[in-house]
C-alpha atoms as a PDB file:
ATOM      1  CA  UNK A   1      40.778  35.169 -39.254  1.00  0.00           C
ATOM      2  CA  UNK A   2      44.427  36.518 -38.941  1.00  0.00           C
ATOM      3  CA  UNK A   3      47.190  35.980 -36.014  1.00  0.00           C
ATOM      4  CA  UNK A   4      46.498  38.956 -33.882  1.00  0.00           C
ATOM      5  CA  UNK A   5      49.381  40.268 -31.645  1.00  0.00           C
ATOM      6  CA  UNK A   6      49.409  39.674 -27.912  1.00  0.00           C
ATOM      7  CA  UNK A   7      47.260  43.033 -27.275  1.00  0.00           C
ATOM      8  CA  UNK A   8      44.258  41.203 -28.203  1.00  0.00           C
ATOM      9  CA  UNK A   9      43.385  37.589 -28.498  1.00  0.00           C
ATOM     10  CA  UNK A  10      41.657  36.386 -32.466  1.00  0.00           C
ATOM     11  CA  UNK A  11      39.037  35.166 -30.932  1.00  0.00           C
ATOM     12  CA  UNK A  12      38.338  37.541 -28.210  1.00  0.00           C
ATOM     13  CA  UNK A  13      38.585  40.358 -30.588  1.00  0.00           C
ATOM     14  CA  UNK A  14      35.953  38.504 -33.658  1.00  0.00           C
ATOM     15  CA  UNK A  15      33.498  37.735 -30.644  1.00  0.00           C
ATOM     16  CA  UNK A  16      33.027  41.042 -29.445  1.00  0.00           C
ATOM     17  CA  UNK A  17      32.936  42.640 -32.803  1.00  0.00           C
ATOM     18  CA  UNK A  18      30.544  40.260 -34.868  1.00  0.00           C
ATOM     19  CA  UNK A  19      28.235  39.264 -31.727  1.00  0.00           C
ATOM     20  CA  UNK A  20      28.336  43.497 -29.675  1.00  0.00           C
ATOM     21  CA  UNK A  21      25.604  45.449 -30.638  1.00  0.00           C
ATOM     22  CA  UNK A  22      26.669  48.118 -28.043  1.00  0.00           C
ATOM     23  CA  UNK A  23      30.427  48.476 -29.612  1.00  0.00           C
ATOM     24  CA  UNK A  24      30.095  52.355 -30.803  1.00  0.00           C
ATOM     25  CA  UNK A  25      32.679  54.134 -32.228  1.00  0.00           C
ATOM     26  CA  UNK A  26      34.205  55.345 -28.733  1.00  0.00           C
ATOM     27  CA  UNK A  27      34.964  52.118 -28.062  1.00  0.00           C
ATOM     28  CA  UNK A  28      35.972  50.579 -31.243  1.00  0.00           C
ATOM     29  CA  UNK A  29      39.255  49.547 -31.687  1.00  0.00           C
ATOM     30  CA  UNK A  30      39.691  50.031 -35.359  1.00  0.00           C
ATOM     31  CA  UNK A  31      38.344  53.910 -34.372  1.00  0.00           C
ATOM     32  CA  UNK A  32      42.524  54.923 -34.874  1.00  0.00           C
ATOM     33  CA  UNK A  33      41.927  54.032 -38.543  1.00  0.00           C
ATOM     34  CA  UNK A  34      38.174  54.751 -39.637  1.00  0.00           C
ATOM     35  CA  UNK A  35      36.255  57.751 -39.870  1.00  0.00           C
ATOM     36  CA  UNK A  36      36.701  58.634 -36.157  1.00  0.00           C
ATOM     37  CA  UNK A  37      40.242  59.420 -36.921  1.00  0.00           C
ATOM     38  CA  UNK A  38      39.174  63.159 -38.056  1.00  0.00           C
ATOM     39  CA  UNK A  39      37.125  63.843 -35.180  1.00  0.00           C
ATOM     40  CA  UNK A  40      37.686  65.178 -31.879  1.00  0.00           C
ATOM     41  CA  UNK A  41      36.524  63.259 -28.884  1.00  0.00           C
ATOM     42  CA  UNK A  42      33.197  65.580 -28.516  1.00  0.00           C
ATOM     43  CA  UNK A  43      32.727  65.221 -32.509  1.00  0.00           C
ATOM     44  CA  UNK A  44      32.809  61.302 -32.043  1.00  0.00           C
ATOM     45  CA  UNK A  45      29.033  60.587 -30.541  1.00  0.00           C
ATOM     46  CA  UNK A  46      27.846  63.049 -33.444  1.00  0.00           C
ATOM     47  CA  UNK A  47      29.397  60.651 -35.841  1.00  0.00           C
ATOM     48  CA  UNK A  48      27.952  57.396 -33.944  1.00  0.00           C
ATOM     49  CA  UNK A  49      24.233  58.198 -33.754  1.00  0.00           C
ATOM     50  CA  UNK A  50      24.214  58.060 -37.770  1.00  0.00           C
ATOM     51  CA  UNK A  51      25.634  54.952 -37.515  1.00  0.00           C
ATOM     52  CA  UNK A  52      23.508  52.083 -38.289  1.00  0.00           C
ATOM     53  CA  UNK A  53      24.530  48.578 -37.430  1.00  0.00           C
ATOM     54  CA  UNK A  54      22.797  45.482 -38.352  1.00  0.00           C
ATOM     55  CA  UNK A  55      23.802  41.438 -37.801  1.00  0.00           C
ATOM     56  CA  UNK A  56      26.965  40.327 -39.043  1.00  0.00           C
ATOM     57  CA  UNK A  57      27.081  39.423 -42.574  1.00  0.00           C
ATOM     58  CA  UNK A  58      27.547  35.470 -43.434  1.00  0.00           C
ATOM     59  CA  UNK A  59      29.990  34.474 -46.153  1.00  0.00           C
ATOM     60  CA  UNK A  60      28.885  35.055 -49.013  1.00  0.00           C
ATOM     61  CA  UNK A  61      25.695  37.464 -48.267  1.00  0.00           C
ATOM     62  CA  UNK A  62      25.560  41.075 -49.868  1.00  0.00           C
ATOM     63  CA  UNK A  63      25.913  44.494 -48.536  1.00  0.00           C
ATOM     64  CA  UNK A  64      24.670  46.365 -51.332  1.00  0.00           C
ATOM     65  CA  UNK A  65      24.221  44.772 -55.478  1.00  0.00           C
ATOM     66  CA  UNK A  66      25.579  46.111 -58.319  1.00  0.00           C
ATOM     67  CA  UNK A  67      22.974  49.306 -59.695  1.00  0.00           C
ATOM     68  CA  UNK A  68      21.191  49.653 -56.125  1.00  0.00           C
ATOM     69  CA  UNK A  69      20.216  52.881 -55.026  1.00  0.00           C
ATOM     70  CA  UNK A  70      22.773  54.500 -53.707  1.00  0.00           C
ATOM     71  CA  UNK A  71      22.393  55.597 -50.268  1.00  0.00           C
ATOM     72  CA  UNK A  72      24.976  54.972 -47.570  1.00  0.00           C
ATOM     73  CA  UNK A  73      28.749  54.095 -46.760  1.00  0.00           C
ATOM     74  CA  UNK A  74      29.693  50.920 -45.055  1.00  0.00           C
ATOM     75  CA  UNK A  75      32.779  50.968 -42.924  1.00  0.00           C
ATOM     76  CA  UNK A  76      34.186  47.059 -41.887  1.00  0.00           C
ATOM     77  CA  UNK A  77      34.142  46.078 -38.372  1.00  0.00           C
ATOM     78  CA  UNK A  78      35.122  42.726 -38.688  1.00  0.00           C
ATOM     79  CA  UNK A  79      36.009  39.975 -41.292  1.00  0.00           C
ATOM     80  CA  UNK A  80      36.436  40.573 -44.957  1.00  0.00           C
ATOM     81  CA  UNK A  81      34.566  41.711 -48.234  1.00  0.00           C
ATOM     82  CA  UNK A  82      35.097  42.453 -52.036  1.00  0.00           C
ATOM     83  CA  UNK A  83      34.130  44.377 -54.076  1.00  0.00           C
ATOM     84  CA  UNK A  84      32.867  42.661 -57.961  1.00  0.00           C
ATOM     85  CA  UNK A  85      31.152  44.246 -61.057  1.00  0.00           C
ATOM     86  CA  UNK A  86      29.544  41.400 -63.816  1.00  0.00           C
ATOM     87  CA  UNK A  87      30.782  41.716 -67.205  1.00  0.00           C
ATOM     88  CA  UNK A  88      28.665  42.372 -70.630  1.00  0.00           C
ATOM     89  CA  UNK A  89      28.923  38.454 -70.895  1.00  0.00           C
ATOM     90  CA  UNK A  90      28.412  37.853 -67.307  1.00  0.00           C
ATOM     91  CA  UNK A  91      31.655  37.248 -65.758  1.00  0.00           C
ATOM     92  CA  UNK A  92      32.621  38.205 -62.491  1.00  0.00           C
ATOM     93  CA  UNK A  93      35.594  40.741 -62.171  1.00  0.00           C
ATOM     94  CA  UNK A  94      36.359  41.827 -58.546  1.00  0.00           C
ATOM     95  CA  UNK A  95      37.428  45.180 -58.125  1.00  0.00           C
ATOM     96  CA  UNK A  96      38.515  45.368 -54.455  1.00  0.00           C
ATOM     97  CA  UNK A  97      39.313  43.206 -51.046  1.00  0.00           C
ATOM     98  CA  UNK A  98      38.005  45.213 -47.979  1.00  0.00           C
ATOM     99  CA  UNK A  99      39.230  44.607 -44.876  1.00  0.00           C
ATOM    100  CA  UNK A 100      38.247  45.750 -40.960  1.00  0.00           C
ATOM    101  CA  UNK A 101      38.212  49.933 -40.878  1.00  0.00           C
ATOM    102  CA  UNK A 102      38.028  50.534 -44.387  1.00  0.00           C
ATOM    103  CA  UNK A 103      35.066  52.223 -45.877  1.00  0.00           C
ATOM    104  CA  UNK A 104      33.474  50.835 -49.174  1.00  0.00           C
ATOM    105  CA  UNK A 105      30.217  51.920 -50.978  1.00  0.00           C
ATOM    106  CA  UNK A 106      32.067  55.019 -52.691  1.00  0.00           C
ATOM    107  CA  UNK A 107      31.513  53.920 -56.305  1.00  0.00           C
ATOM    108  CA  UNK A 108      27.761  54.704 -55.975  1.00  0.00           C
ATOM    109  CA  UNK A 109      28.454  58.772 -55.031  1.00  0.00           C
ATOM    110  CA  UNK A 110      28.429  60.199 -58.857  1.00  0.00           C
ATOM    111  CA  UNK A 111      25.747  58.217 -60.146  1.00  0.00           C
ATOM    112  CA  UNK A 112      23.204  57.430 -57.065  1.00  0.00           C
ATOM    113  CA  UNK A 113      23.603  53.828 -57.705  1.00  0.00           C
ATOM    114  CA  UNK A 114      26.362  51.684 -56.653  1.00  0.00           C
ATOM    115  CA  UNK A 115      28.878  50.867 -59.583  1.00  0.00           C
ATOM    116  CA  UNK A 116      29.668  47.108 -58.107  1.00  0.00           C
ATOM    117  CA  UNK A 117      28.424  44.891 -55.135  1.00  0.00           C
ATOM    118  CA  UNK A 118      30.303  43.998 -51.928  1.00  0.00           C
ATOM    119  CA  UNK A 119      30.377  40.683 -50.184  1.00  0.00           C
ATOM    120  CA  UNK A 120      31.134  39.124 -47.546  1.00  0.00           C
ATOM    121  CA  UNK A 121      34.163  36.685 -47.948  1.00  0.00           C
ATOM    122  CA  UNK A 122      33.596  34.733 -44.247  1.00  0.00           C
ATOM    123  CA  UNK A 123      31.263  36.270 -41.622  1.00  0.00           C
ATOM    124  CA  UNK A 124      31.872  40.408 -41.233  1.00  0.00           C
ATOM    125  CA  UNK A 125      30.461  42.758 -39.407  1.00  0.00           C
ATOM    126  CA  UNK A 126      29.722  46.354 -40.842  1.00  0.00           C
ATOM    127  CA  UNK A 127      28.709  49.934 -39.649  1.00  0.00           C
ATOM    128  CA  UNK A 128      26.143  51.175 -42.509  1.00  0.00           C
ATOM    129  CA  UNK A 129      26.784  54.969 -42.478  1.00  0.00           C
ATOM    130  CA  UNK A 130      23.625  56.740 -44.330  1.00  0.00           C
ATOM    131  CA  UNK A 131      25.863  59.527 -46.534  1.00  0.00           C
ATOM    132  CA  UNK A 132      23.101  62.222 -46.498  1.00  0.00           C
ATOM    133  CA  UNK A 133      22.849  62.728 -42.873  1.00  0.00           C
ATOM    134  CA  UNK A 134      27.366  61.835 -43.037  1.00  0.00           C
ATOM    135  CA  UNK A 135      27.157  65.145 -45.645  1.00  0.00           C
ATOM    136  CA  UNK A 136      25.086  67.206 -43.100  1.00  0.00           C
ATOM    137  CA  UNK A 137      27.674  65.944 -40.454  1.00  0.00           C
ATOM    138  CA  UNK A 138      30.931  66.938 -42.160  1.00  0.00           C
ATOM    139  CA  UNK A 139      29.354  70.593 -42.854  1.00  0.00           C
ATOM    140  CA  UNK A 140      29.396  70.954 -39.043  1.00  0.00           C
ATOM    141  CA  UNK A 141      32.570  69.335 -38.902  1.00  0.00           C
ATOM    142  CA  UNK A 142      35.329  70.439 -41.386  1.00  0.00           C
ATOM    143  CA  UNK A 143      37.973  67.354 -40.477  1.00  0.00           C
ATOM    144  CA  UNK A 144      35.421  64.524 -40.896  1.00  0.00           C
ATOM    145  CA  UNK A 145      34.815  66.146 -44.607  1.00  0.00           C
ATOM    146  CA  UNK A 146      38.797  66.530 -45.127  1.00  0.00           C
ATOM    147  CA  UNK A 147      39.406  63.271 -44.053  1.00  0.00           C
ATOM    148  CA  UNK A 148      36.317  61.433 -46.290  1.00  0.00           C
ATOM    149  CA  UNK A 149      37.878  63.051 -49.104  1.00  0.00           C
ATOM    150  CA  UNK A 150      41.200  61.656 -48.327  1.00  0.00           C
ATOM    151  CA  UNK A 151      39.805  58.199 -48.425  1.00  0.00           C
ATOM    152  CA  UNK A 152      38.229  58.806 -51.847  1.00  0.00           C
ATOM    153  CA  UNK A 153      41.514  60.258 -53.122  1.00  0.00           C
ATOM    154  CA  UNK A 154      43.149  57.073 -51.269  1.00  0.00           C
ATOM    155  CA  UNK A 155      40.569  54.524 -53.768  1.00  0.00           C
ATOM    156  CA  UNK A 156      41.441  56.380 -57.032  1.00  0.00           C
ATOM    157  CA  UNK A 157      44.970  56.252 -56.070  1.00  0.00           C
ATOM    158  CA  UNK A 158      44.694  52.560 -55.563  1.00  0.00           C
ATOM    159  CA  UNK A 159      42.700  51.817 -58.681  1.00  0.00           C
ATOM    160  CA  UNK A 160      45.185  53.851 -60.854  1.00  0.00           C
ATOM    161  CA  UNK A 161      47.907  51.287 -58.905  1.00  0.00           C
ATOM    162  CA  UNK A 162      45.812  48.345 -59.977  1.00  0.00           C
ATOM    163  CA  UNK A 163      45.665  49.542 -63.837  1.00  0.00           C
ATOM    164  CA  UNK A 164      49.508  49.841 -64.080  1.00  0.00           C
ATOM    165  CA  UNK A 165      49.628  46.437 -62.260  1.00  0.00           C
ATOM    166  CA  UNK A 166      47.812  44.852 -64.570  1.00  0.00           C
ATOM    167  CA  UNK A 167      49.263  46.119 -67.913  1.00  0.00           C
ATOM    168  CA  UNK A 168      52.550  45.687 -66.965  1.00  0.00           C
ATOM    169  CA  UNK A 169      53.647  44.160 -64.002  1.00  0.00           C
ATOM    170  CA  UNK A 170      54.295  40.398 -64.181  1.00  0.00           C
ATOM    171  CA  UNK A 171      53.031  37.963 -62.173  1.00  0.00           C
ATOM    172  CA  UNK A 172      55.129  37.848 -59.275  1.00  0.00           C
ATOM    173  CA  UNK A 173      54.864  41.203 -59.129  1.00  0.00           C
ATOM    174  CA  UNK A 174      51.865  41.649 -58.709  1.00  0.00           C
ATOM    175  CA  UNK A 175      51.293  38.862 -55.905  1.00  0.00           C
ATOM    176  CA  UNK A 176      53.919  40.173 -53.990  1.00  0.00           C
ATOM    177  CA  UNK A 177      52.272  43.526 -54.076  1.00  0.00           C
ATOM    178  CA  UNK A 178      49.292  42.170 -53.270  1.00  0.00           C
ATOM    179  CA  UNK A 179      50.652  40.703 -50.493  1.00  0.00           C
ATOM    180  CA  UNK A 180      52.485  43.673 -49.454  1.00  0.00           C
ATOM    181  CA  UNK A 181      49.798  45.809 -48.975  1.00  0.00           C
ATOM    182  CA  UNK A 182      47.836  43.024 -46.504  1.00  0.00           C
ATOM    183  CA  UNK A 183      50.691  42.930 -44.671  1.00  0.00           C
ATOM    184  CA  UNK A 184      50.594  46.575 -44.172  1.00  0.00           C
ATOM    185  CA  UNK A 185      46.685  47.094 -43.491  1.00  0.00           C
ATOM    186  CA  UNK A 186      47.094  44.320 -40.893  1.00  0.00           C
ATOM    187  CA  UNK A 187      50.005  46.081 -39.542  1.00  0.00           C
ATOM    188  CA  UNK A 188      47.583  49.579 -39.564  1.00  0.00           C
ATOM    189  CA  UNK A 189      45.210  47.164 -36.998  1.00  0.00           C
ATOM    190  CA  UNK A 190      47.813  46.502 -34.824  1.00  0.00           C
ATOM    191  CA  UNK A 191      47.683  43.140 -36.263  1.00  0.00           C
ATOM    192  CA  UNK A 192      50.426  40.593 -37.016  1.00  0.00           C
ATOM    193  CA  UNK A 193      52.235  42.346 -40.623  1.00  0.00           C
ATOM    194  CA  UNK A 194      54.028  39.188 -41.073  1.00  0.00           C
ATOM    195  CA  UNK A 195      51.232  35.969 -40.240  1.00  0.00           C
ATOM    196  CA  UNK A 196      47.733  35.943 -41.483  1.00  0.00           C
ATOM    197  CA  UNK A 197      45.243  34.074 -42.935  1.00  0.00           C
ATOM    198  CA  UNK A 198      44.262  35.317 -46.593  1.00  0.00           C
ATOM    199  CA  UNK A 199      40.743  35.514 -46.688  1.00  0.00           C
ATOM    200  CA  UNK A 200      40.182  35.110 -49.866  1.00  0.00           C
ATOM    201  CA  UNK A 201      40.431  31.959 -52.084  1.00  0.00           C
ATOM    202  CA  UNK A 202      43.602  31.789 -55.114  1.00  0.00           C
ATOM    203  CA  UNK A 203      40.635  31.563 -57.722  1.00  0.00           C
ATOM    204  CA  UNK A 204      39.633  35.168 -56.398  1.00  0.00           C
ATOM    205  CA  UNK A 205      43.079  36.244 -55.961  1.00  0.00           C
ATOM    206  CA  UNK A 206      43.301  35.344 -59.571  1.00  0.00           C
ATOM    207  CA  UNK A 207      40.746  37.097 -61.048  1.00  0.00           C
ATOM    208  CA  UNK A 208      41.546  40.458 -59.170  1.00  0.00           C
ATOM    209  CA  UNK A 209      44.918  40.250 -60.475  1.00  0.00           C
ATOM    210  CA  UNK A 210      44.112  38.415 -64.212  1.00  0.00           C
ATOM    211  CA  UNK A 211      45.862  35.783 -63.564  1.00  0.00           C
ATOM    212  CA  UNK A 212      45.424  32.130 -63.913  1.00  0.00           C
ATOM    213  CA  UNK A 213      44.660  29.809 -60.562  1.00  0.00           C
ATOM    214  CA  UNK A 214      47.327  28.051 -61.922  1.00  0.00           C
ATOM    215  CA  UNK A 215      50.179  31.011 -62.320  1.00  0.00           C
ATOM    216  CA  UNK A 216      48.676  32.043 -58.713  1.00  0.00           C
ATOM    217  CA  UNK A 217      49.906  28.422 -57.335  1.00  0.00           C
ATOM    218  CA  UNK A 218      52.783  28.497 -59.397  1.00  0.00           C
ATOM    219  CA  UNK A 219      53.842  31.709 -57.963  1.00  0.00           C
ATOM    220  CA  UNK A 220      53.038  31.054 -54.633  1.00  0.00           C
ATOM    221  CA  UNK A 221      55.325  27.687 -54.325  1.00  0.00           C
ATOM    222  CA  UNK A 222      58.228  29.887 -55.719  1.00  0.00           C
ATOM    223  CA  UNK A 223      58.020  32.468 -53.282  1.00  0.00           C
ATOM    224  CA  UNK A 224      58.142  29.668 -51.021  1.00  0.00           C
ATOM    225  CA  UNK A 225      60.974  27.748 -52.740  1.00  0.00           C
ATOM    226  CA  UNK A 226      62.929  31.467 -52.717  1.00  0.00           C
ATOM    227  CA  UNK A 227      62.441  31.529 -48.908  1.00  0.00           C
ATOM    228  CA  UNK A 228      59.996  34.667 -49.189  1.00  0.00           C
ATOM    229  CA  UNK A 229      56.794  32.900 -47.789  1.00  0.00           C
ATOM    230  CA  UNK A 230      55.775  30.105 -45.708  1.00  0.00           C
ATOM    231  CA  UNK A 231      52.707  28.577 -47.424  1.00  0.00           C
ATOM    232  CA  UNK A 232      50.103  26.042 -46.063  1.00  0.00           C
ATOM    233  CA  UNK A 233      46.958  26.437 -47.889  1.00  0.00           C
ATOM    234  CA  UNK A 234      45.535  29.858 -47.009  1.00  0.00           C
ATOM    235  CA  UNK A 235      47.980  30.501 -43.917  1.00  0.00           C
ATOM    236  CA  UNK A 236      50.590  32.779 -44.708  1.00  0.00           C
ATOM    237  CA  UNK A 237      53.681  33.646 -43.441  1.00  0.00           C
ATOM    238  CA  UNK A 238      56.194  36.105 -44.994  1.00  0.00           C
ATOM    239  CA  UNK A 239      59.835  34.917 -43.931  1.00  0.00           C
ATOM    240  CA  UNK A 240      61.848  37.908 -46.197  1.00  0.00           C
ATOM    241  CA  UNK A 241      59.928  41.282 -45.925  1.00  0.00           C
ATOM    242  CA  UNK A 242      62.617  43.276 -47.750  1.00  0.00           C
ATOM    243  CA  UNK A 243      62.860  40.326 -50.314  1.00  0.00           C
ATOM    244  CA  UNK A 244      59.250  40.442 -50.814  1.00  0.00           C
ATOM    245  CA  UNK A 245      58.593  43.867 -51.011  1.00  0.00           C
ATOM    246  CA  UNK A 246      61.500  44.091 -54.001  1.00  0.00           C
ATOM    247  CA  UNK A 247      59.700  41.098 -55.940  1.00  0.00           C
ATOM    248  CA  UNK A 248      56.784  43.495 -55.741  1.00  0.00           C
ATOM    249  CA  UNK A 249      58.435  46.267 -57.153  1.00  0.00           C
ATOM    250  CA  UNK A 250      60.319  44.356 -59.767  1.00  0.00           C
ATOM    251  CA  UNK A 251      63.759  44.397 -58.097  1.00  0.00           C
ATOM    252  CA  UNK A 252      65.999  41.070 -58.381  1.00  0.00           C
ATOM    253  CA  UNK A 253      64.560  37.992 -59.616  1.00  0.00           C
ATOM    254  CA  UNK A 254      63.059  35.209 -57.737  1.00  0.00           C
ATOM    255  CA  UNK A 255      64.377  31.348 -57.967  1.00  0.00           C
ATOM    256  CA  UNK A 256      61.872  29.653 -60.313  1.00  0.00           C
ATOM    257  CA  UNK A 257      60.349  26.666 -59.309  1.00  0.00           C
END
């Protein structure tokens, strides 16, 4: 999926996480970033035999619909999702990308049914985390409550970003931002910050950010012409970190195309 630093091989690491059923959360490598980051090391096998997990996901399959019952959390293990609701005239509009050790499934919490569906962008694997036995858990366990709530607080906050993105940010902007922040969740996975594969297609891209697929291309080849990115197809590679993290905050200008 992405170019993986030399601590563990891409392929090594999507083998063992799509194809292990025994991977638990004590030996989970994403464990430094998911809900196991609250816990103490006797808390963590409380937390793991509540969590369910199924076969991977294949592209395109669902975790949960929009208006199911709501009844668990999902935490990514491996590959990619996003989150979309359906319009009034039945138009997708995707609300969120999800990649491996962030939790999704939080919309459905005020209204016992999920607010959106989530899935799966290439083959991911996820840990289903039923929330009524997670509430009993974080009663016992103070942290593991703090910590959920700071991931709630962490999706409004990113929402809110998304809002002022989209009503006045332009379009570089907000690709650069977008890019920005994968570069920094990859670097949070020990992952290469500066060389990955974007999971998800420039139509997609588009319609998170409401944008054309054409400005999307358009903005893409200038970054490239500007010496920001290297570009070939869906492999990325950002050549000017500082230059790209000031496009995204609407410092400078970059060299139109």
């Amino acid at each position: 999926m992405l170019k993986f630093s030399d601590q563990v091989p891409a392929a090594e690491h999507e083998q063992r996480c799509r194809h292990d059923y025994q991977i638990s959360c004590n030996n989970c490598r994403l464990a430094s970033i998911c809900l196991p980051i609250a816990l103490e090391a006797s808390d963590i096998d409380q937390l793991d035999s509540i969590v369910q997990r199924g076969r991977p996901l294949q592209k395109g399959e669902h975790a949960y619909r929009e208006h199911d019952v709501f009844s668990a959390v999902y935490a990514v293990r491996s590959g990619t999702l996003k989150a979309y609701r359906v319009t009034d005239d039945g138009q997708e509009q995707i609300t969120g990308f999800y990649f491996p050790g962030e939790i999704l499934g939080m919309d459905g919490i005020s209204k016992n049914r999920h607010a959106s569906s989530a899935t799966a962008l290439e083959t991911a694997a996820i840990c289903e985390i039923p929330f009524e036995r997670l509430g009993e858990l974080s009663a016992r366990i103070p942290s593991l409550q703090r910590h959920f709530f700071q991931l709630m607080s962490q999706e409004i906050a990113y929402d809110q970003q998304l809002i002022t993105q989209l009503g006045k940010n332009s379009a570089e902007q907000r690709i650069a931002a977008l890019l920005v922040s994968i570069s920094a969740r990859n670097s949070e996975r020990k992952l290469s910050a500066t060389s990955f594969r974007l999971p998800m297609s420039r139509a997609d891209i588009g319609n998170y950010l409401g944008l054309t697929v054409e400005t999307v291309s358009r903005v893409f080849g200038r970054f490239q012409k500007a010496g920001l990115l290297a570009v070939d197809n869906k492999e990325i590679s950002i050549l000017d970190v500082d230059q790209l993290r000031n496009a995204a905050n609407g410092i400078g200008g970059v060299t139109k195309a």
